[in-house]
C-alpha atoms as a PDB file:
ATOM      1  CA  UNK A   1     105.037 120.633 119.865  1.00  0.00           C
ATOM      2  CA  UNK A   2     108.035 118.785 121.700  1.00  0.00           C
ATOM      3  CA  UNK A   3     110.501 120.710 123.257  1.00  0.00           C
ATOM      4  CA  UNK A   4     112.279 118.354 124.977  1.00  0.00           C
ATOM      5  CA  UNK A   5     114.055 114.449 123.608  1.00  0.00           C
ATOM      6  CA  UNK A   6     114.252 111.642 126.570  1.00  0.00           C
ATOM      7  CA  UNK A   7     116.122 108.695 126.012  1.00  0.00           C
ATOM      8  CA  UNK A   8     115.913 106.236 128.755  1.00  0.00           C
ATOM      9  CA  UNK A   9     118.333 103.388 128.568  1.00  0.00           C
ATOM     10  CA  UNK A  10     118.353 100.400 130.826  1.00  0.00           C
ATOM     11  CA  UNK A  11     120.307  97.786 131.487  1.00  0.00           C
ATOM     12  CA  UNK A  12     119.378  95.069 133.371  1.00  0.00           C
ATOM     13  CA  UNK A  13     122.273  92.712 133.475  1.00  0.00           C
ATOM     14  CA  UNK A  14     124.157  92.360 136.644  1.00  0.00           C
ATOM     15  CA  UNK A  15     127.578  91.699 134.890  1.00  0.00           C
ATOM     16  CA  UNK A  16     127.363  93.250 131.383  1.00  0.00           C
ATOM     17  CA  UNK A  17     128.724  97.029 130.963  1.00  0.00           C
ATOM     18  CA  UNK A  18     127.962  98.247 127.392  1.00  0.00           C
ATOM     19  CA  UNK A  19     128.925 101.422 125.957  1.00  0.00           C
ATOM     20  CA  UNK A  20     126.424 103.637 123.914  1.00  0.00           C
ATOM     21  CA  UNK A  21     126.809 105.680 121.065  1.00  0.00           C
ATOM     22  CA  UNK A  22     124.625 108.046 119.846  1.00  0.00           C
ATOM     23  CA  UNK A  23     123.795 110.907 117.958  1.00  0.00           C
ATOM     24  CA  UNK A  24     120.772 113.394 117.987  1.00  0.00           C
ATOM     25  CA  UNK A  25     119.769 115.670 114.810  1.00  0.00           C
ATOM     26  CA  UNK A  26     116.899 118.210 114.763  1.00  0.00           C
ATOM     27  CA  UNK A  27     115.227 118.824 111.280  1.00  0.00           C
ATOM     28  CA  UNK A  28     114.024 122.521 111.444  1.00  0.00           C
ATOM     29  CA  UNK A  29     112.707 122.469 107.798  1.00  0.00           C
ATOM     30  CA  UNK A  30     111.978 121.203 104.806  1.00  0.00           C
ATOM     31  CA  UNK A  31     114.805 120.607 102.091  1.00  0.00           C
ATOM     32  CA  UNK A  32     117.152 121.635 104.933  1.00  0.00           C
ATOM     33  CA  UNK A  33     120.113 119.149 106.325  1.00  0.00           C
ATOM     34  CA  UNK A  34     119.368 118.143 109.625  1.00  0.00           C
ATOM     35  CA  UNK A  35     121.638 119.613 112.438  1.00  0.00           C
ATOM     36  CA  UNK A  36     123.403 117.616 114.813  1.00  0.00           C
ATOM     37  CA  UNK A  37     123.082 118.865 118.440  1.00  0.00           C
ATOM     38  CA  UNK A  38     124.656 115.932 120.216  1.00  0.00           C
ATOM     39  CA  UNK A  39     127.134 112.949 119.724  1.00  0.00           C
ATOM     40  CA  UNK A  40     128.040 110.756 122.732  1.00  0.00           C
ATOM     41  CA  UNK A  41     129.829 108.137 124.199  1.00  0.00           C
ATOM     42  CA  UNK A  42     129.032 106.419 127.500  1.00  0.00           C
ATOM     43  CA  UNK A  43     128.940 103.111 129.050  1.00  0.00           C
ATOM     44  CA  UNK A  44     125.618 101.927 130.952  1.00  0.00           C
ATOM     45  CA  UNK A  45     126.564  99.822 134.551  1.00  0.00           C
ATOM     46  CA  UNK A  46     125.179  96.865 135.231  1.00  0.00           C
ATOM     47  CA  UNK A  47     121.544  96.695 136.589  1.00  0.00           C
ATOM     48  CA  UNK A  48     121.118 100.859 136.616  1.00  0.00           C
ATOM     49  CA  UNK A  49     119.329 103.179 134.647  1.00  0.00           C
ATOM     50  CA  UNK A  50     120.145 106.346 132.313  1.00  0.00           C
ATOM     51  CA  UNK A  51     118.222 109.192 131.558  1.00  0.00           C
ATOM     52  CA  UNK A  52     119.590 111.706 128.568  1.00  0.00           C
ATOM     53  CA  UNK A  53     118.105 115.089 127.681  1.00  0.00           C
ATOM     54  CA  UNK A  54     118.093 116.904 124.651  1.00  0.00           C
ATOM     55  CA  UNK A  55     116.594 120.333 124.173  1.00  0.00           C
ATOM     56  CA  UNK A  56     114.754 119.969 120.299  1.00  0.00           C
ATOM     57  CA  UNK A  57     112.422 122.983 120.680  1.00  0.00           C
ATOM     58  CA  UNK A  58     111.459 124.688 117.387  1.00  0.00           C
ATOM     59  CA  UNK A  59     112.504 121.900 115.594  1.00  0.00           C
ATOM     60  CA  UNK A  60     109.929 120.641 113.079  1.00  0.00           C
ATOM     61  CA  UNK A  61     111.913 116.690 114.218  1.00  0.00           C
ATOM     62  CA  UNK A  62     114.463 114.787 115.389  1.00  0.00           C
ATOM     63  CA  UNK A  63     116.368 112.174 114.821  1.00  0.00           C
ATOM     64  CA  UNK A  64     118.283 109.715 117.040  1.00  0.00           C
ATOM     65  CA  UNK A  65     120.837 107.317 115.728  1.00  0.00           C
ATOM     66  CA  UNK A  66     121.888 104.804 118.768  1.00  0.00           C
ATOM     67  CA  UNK A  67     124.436 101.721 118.522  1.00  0.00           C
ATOM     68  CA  UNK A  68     125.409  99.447 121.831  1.00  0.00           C
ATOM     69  CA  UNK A  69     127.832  96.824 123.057  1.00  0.00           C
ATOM     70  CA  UNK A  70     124.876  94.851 124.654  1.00  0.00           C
ATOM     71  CA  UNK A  71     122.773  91.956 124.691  1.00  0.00           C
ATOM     72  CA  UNK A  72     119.597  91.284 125.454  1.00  0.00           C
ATOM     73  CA  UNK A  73     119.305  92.682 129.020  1.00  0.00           C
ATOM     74  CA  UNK A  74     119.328  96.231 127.454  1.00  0.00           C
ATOM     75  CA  UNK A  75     116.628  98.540 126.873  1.00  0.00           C
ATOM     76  CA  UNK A  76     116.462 102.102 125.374  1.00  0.00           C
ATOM     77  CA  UNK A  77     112.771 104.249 124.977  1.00  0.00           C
ATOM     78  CA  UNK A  78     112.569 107.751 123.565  1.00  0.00           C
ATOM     79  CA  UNK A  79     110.218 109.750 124.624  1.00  0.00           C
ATOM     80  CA  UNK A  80     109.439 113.509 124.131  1.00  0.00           C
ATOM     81  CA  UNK A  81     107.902 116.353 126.622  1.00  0.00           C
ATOM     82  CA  UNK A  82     106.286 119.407 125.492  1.00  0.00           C
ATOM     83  CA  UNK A  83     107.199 122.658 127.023  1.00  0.00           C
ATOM     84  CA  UNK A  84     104.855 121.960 130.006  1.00  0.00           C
ATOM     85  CA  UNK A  85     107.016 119.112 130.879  1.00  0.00           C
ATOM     86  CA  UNK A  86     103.647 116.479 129.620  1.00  0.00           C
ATOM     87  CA  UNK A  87     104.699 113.618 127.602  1.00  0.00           C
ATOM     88  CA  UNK A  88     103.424 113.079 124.485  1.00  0.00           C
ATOM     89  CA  UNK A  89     102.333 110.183 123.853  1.00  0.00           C
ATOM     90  CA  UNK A  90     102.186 109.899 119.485  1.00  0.00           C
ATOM     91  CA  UNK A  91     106.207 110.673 119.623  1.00  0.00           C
ATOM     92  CA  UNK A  92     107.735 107.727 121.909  1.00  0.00           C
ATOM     93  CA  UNK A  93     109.386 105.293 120.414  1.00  0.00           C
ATOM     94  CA  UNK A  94     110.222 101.791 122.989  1.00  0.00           C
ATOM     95  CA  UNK A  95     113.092  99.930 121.899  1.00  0.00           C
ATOM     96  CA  UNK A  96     111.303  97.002 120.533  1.00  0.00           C
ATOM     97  CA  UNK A  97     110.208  98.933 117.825  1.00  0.00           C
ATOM     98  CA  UNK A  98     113.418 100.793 116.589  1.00  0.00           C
ATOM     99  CA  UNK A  99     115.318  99.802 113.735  1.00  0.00           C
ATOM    100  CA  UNK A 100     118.749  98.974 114.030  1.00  0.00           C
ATOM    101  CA  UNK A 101     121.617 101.621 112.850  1.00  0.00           C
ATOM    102  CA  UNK A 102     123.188 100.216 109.391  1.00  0.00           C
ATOM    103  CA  UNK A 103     126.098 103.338 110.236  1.00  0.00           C
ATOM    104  CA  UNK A 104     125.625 106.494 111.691  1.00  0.00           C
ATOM    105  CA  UNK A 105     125.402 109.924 109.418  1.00  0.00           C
ATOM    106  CA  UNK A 106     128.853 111.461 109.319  1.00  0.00           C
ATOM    107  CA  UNK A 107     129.237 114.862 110.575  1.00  0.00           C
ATOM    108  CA  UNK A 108     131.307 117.706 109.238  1.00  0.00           C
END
């Protein structure tokens, strides 16, 4: 079971600085709302990398909800780590195959 969310967010432009927004939910069961445990603002710098953590153990899932500034010389993966720090590999998610956030669930 994952314990741990990675999102690693690249950006590969050497003039572009978008900002990220994003917000992570954990869904601990069934018929339950899902719980947000982060919401964030932050800009990426040109040709660097970004590595966010999120702690999502005993959650049954998560949920990520990401918008950006930037063009096409951005990336952003998820990944997730059980709690012997091992990737597992059925739970990442690379950015070419996210969907795009229509708007972002409001939180109380």
């Amino acid at each position: 079971m994952a314990t741990t969310l990675i999102l690693a967010i690249r950006n590969s432009s050497t003039v572009q600085l978008p900002m990220v927004q994003l917000e992570v939910f954990i869904i601990t069961g069934n018929g339950l709302p899902k719980t947000p445990i982060a919401h964030e603002l932050f800009s990426v710098p040109p040709l660097s990398n970004i590595i966010k953590t999120y702690t999502i153990a005993g959650a049954l899932g998560y949920e990520l909800q990401a918008d950006t500034t930037s063009g096409s010389d951005f990336t952003a993966n998820i990944f997730t780590m059980d709690e012997s720090g091992n990737l597992i590999d059925a739970q990442r998610v690379l950015g070419s195959e996210t969907v795009p956030t229509v708007a972002f669930t409001p939180v109380p």
